[in-house]
Protein backbone atom coordinates (compact mmCIF):
# COMPACT_ATOMS: atom_id res chain seq x y z
CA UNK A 1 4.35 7.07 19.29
CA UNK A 2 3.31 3.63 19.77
CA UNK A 3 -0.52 4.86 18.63
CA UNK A 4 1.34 5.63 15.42
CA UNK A 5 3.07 2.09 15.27
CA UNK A 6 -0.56 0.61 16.05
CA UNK A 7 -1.95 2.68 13.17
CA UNK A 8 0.70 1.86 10.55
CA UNK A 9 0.21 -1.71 11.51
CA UNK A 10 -3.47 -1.38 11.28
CA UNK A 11 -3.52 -0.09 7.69
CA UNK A 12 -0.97 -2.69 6.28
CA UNK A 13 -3.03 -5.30 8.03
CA UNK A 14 -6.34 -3.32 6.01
CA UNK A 15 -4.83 -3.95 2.88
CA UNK A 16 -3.88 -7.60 3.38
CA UNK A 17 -7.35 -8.25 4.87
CA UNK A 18 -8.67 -6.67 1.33
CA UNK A 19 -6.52 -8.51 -0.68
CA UNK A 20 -7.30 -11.87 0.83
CA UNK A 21 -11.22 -11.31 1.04
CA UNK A 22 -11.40 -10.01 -3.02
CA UNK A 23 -13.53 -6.96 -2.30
CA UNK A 24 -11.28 -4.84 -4.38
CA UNK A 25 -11.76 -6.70 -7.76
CA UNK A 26 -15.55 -5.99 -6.95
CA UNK A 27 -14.87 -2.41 -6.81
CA UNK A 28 -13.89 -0.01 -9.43
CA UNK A 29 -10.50 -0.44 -10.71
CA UNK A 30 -9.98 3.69 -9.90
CA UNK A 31 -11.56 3.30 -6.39
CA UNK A 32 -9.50 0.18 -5.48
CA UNK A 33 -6.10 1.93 -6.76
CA UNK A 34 -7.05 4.74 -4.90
CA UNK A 35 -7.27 2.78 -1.97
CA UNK A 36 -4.39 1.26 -2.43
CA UNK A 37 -2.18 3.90 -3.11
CA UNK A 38 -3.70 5.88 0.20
CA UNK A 39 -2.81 2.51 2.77
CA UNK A 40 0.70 2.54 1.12
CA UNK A 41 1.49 6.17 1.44
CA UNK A 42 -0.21 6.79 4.33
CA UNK A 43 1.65 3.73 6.22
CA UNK A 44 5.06 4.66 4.05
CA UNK A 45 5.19 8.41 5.81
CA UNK A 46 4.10 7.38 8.98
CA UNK A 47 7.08 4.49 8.92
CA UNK A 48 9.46 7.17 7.94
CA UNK A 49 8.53 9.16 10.52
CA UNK A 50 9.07 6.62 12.82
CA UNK A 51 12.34 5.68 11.86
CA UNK A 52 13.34 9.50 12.01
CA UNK A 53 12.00 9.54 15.96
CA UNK A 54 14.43 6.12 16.20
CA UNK A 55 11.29 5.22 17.82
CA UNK A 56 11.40 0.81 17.21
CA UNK A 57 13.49 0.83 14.46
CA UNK A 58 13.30 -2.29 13.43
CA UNK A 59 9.26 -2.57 13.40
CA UNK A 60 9.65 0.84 11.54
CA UNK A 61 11.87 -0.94 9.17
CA UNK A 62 9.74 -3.91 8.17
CA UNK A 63 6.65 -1.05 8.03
CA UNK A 64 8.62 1.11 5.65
CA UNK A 65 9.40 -2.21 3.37
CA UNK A 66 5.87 -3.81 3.29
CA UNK A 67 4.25 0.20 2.56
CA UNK A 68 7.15 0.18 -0.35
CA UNK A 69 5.67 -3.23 -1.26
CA UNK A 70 2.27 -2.06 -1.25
CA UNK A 71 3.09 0.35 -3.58
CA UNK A 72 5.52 -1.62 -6.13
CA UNK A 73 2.24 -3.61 -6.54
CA UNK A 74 -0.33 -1.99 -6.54
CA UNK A 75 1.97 0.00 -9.49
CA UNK A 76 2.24 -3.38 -11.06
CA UNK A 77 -1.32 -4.53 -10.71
CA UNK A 78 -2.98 -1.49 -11.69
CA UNK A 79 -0.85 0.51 -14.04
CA UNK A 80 1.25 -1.67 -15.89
CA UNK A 81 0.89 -3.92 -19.40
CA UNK A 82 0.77 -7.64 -18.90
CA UNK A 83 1.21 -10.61 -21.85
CA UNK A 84 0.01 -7.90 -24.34
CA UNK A 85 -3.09 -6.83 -22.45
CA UNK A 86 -3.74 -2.91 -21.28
CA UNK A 87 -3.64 -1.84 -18.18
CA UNK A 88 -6.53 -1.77 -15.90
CA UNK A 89 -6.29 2.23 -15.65
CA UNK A 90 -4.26 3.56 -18.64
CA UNK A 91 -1.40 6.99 -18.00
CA UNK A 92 -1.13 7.51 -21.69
CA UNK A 93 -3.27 6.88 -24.74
């Protein structure tokens, strides 16, 4: 169990190292969504796993928020209209 913790951790930690260094803008816009997406539902099953195994609840918590976080944005980031501008990967056309 705590291996799972350590790997939860591990991949939220990925994506904030990713953020912070600007690799992803480098990258396609698919590939970096991609990525994205995978950290946050990756780390967002394993927290609710967790939590179901009452196994450090509250660190299972806070994992389960920041993966939901990870999400919301990259959602907002990638998919959504801003100030009249398309998104960087368009759903409809």
């Amino acid at each position: 169990m705590k291996g799972l913790v350590g790997i939860c951790i591990s991949m939220q930690m990925t994506f904030v190292l990713l953020f912070i260094t600007g690799i992803t803008p480098k990258l396609n816009s698919y590939l970096g969504a991609t990525i994205y997406l995978i950290i946050g539902l990756a780390s967002l099953v394993i927290s609710l796993y967790l939590a179901g195994k009452k196994f450090l609840l509250g660190i299972s918590f806070i994992a389960f928020i920041f993966s939901l976080l990870i999400i919301c944005f990259t959602i907002f980031i990638y998919f959504l209209p801003e100030a009249g501008m398309p998104p960087e990967i368009p759903l409809f056309e």
